[in-house]
N, C-alpha and C. Protein backbone atom coordinates (compact mmCIF):
# COMPACT_ATOMS: atom_id res chain seq x y z
N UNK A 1 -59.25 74.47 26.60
CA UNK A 1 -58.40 74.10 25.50
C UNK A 1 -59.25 73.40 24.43
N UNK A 2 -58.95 73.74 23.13
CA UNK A 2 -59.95 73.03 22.17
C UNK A 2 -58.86 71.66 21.58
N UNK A 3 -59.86 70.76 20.87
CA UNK A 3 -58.83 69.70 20.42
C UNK A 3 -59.28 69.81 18.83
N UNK A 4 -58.29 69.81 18.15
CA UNK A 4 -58.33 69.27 16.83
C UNK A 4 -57.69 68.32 16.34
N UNK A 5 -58.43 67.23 15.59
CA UNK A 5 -58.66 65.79 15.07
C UNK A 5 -57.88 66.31 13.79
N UNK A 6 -56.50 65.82 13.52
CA UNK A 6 -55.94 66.26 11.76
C UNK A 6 -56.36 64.91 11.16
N UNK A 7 -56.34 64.44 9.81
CA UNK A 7 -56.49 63.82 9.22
C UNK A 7 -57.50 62.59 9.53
N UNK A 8 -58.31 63.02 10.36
CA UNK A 8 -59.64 62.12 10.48
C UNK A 8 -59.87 61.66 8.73
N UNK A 9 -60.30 60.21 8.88
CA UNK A 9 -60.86 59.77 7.54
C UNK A 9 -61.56 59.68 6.95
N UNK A 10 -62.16 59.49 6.15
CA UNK A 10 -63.17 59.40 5.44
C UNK A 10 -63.02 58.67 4.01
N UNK A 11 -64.16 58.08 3.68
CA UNK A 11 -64.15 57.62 2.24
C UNK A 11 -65.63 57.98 1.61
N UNK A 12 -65.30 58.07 0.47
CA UNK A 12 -66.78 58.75 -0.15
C UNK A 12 -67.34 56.90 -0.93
N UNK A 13 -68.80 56.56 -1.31
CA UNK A 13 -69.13 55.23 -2.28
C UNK A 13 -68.13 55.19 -2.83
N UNK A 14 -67.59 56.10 -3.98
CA UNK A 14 -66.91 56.12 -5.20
C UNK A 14 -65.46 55.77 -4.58
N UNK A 15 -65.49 56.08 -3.82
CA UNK A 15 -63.70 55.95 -3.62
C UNK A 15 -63.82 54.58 -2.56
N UNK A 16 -64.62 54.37 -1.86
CA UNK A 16 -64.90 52.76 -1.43
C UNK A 16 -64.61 51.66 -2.32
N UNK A 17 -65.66 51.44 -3.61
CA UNK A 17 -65.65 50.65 -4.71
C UNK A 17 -63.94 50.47 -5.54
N UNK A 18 -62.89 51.64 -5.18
CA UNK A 18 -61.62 51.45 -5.98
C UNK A 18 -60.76 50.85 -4.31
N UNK A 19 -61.17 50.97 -3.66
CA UNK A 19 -60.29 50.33 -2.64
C UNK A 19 -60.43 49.12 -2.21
N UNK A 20 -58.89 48.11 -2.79
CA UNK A 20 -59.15 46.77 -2.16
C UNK A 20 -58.52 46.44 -0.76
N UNK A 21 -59.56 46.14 -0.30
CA UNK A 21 -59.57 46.10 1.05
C UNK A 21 -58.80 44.34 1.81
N UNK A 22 -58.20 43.89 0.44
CA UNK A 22 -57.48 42.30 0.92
C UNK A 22 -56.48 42.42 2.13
N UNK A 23 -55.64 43.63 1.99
CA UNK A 23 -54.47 44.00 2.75
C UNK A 23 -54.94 44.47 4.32
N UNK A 24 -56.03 45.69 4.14
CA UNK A 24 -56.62 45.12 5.67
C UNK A 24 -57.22 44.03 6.47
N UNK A 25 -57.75 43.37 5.53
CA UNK A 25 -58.46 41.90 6.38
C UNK A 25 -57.44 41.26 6.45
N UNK A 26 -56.40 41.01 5.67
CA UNK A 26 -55.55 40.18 6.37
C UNK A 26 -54.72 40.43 7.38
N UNK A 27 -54.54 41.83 7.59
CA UNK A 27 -53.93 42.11 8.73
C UNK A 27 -54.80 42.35 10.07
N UNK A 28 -56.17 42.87 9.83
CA UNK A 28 -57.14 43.12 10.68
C UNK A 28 -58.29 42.45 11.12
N UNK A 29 -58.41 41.46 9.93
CA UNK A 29 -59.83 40.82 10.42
C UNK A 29 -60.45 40.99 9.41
N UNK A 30 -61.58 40.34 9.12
CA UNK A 30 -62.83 40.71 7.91
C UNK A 30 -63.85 41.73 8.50
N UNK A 31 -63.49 41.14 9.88
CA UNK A 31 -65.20 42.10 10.62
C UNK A 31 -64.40 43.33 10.64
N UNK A 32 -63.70 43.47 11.27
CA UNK A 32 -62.95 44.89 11.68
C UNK A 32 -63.08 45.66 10.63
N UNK A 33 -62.23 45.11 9.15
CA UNK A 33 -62.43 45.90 7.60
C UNK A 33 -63.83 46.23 7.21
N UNK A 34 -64.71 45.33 8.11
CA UNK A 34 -66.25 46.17 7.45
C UNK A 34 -66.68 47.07 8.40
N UNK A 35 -66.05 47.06 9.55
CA UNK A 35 -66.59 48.15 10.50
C UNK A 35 -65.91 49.72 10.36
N UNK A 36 -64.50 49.41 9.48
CA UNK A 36 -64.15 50.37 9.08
C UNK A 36 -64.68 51.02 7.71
N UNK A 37 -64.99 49.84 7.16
CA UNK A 37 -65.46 50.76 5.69
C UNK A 37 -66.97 51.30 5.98
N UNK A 38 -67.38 50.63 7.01
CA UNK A 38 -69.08 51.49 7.42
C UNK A 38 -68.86 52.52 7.89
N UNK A 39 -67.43 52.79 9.02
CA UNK A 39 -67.50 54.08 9.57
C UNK A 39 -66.87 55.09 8.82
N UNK A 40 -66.33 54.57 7.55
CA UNK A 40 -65.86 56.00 6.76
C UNK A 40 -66.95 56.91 5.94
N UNK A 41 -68.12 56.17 5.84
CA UNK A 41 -68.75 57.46 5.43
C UNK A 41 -70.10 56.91 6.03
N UNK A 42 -70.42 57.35 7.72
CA UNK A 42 -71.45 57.24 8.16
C UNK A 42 -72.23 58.01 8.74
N UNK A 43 -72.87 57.71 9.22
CA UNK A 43 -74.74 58.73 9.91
C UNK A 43 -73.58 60.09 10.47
N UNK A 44 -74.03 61.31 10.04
CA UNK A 44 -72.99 62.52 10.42
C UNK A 44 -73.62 62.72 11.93
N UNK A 45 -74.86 62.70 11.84
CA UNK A 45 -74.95 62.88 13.33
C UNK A 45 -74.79 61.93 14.52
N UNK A 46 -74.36 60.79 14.24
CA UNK A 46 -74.10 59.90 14.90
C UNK A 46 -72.09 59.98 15.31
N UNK A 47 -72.04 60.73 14.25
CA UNK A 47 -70.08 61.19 13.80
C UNK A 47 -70.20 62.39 14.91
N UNK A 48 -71.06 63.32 14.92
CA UNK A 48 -71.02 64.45 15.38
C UNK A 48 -71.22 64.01 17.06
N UNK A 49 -71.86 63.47 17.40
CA UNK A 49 -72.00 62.85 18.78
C UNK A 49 -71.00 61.87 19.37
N UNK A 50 -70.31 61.56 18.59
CA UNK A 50 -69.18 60.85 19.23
C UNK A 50 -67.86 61.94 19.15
N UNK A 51 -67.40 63.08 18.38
CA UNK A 51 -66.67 63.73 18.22
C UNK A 51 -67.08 64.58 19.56
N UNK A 52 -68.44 64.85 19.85
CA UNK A 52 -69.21 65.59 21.11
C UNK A 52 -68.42 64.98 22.24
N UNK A 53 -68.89 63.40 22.59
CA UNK A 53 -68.47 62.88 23.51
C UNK A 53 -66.83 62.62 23.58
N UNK A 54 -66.17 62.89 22.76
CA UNK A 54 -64.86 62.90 22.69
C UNK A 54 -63.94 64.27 23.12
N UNK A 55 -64.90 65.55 23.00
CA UNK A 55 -64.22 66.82 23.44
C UNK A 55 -63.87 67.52 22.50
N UNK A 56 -63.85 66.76 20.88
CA UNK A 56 -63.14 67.17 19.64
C UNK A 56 -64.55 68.28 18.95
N UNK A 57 -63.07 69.60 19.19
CA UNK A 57 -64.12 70.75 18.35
C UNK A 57 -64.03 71.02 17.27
N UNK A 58 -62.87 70.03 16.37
CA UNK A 58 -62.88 70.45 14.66
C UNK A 58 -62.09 69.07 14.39
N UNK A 59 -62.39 68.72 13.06
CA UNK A 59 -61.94 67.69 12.70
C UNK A 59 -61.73 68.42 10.84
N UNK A 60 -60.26 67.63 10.85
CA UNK A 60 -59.81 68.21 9.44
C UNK A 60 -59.81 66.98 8.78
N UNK A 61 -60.43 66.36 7.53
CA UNK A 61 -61.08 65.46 7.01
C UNK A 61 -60.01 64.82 5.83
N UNK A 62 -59.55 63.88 5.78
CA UNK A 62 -58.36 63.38 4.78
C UNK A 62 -59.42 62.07 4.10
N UNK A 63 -59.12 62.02 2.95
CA UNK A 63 -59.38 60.61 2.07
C UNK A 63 -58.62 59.70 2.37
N UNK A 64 -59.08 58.58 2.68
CA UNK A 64 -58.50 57.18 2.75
C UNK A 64 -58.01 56.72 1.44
N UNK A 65 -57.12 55.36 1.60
CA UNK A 65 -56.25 55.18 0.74
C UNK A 65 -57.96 54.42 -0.03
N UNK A 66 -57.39 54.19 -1.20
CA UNK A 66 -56.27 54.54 -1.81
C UNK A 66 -55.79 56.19 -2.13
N UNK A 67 -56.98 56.79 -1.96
CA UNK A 67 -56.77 58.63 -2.10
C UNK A 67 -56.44 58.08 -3.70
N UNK A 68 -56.36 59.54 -4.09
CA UNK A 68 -55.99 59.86 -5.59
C UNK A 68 -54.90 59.46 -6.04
N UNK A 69 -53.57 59.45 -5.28
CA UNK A 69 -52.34 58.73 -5.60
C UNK A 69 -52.38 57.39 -6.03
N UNK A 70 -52.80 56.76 -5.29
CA UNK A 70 -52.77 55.29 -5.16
C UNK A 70 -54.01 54.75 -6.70
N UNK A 71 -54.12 55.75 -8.04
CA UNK A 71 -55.15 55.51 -8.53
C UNK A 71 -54.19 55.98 -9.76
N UNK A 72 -54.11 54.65 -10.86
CA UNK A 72 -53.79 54.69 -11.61
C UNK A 72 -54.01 55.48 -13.24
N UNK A 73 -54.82 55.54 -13.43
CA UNK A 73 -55.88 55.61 -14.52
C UNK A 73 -55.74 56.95 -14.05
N UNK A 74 -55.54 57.94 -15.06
CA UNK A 74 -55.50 59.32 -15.00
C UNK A 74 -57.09 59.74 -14.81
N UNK A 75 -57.93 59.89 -15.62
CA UNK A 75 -59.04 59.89 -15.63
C UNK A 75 -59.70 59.40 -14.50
N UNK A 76 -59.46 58.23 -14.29
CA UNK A 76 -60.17 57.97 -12.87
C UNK A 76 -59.53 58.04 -11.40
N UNK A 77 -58.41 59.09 -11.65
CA UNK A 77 -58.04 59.93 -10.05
C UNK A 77 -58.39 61.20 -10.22
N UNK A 78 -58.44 61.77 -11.78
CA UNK A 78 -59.13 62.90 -11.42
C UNK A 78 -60.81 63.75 -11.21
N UNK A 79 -61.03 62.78 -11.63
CA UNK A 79 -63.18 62.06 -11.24
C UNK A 79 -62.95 62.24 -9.63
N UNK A 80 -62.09 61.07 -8.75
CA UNK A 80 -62.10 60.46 -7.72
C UNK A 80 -61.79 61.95 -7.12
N UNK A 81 -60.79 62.60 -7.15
CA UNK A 81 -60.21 63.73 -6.64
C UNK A 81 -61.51 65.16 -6.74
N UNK A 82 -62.17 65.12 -7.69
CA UNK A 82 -63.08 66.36 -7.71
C UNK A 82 -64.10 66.26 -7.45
N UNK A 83 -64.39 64.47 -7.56
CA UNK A 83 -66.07 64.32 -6.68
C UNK A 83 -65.69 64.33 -5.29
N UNK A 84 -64.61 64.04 -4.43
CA UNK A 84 -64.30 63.37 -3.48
C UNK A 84 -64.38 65.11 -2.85
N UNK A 85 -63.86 65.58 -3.02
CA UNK A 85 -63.40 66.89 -2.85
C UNK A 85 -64.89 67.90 -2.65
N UNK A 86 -65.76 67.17 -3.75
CA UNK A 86 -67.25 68.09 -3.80
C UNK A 86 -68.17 67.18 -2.75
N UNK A 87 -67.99 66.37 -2.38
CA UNK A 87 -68.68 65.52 -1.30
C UNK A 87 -68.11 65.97 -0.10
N UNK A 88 -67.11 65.78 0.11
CA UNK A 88 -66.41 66.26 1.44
C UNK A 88 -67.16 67.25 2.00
N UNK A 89 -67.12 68.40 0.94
CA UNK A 89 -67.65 69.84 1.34
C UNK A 89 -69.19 69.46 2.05
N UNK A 90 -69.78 69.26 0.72
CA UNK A 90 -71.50 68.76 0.77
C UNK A 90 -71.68 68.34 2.12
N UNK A 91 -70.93 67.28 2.41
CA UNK A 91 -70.98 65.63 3.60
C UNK A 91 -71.06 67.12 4.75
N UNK A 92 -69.79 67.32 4.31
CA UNK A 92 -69.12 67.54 6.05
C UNK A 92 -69.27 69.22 6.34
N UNK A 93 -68.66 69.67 5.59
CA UNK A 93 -68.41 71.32 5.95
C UNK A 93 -69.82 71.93 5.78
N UNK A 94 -70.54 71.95 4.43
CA UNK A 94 -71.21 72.82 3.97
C UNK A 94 -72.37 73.22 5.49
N UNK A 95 -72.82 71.80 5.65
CA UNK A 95 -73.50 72.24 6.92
C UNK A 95 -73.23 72.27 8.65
N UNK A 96 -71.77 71.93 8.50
CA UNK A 96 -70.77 72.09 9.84
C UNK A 96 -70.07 72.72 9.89
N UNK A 97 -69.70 74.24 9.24
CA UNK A 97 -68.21 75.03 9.16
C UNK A 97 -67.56 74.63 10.30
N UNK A 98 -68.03 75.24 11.48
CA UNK A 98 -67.35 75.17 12.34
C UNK A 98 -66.69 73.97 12.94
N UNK A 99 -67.44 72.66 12.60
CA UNK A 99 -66.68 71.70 13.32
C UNK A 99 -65.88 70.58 12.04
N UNK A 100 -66.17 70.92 10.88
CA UNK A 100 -65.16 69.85 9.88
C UNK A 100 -64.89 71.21 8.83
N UNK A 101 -63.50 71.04 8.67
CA UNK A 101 -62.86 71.35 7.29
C UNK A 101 -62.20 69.93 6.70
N UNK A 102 -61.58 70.27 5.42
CA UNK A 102 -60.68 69.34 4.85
C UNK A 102 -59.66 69.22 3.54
N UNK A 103 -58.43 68.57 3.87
CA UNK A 103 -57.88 68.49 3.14
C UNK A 103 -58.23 67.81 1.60
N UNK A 104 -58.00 69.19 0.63
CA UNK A 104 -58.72 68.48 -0.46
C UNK A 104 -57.49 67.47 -1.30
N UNK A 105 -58.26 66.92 -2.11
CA UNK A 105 -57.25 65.93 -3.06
C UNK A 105 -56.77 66.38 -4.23
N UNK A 106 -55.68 66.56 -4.37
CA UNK A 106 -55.17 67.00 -5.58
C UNK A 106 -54.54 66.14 -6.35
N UNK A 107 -54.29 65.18 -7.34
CA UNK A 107 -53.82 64.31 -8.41
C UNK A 107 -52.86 65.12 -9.25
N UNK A 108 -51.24 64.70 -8.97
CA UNK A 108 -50.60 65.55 -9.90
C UNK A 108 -50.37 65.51 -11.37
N UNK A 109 -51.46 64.83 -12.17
CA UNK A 109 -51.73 65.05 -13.22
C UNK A 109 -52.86 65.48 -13.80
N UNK A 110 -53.67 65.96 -12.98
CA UNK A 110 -54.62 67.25 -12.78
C UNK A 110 -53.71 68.51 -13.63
N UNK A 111 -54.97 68.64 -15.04
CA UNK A 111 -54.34 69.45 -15.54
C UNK A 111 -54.42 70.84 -14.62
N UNK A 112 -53.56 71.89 -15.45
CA UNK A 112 -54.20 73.36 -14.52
C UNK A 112 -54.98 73.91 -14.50
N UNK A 113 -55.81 73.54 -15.72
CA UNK A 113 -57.15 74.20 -15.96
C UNK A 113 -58.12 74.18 -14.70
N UNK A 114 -58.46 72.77 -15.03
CA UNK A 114 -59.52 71.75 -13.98
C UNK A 114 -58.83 72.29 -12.71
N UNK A 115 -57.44 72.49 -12.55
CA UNK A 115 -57.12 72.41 -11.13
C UNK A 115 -57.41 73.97 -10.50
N UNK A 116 -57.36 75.24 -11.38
CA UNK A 116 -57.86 76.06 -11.03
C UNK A 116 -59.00 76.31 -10.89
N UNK A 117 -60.10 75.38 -12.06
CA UNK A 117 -61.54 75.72 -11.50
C UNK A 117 -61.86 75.14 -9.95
N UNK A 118 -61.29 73.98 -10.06
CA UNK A 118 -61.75 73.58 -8.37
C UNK A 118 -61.16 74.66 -7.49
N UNK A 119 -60.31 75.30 -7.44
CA UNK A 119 -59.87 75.63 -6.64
C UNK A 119 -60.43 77.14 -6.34
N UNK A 120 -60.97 77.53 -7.13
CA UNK A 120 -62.31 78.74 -7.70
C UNK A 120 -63.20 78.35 -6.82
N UNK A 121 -63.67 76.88 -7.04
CA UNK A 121 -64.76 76.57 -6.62
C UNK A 121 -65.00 76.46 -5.37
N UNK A 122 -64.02 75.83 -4.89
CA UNK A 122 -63.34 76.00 -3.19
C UNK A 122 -63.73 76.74 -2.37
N UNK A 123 -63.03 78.22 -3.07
CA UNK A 123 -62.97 79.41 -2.58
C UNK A 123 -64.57 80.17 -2.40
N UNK A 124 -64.67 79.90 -3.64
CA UNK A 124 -66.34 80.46 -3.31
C UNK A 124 -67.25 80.03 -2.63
N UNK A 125 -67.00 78.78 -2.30
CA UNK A 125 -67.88 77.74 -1.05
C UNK A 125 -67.43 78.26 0.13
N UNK A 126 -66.77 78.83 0.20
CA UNK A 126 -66.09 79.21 1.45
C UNK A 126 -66.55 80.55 1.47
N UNK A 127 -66.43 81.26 0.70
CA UNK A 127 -66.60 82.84 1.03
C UNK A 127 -68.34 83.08 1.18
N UNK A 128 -69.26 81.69 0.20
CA UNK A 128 -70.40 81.90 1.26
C UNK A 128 -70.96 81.69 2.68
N UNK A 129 -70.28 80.80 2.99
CA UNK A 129 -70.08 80.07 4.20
C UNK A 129 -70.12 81.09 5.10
N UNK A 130 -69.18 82.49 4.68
CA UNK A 130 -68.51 83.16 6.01
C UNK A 130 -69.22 84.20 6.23
């Protein structure tokens, strides 16, 4: 039987720096909130060896909050949403197909333009891939 990991997390620098992290330390701890913000975007092969030792054969990759919603400034959810989206790939898939995909970020004030080139762009990362 294979296992798949949905919405495993991740945070990219850029989307670290917009997340205030007051609401987890006070509910979690200070240490805990830094052990989480180290493990959202850390050593892949150190990610890949614990997903090993865990049994997990694919992990589908979600942005942590604040994600693009939680981001006011039009302009700066849709930066956050298309770098986040082009890192993901880079980070995780480009050189792991088989064991990470991910849910990309879409900002619903993403015009359609922009929203079709990414989504162009997507596609063609993918169709070299295969």
């Amino acid at each position: 039987m294979k296992k798949i990991a949905l919405e495993e997390h991740f945070s990219t620098p850029e989307s670290t720096k917009l997340w205030n992290d007051n609401g987890e330390a006070s509910r979690n701890g200070k240490s805990y909130t830094e052990f989480v913000k180290n493990r959202l975007w850390a050593d892949i092969d150190d990610y890949i060896d614990e997903l090993n030792r865990l049994d997990i054969d694919h992990v589908v990759m979600s942005l942590t909050s604040p994600g693009v919603q939680g981001i006011n400034d039009k302009d700066t959810a849709v930066k956050l949403a298309f770098n986040s989206n082009n890192e993901a790939y880079q980070y995780y898939v480009e050189g792991f197909p088989y064991k990470f995909s991910f849910l990309p970020q879409l900002h619903c004030r993403i015009p359609k333009k922009l929203l079709l080139r990414q989504n162009e762009q997507l596609q063609n990362s993918a169709l070299r891939e295969s």
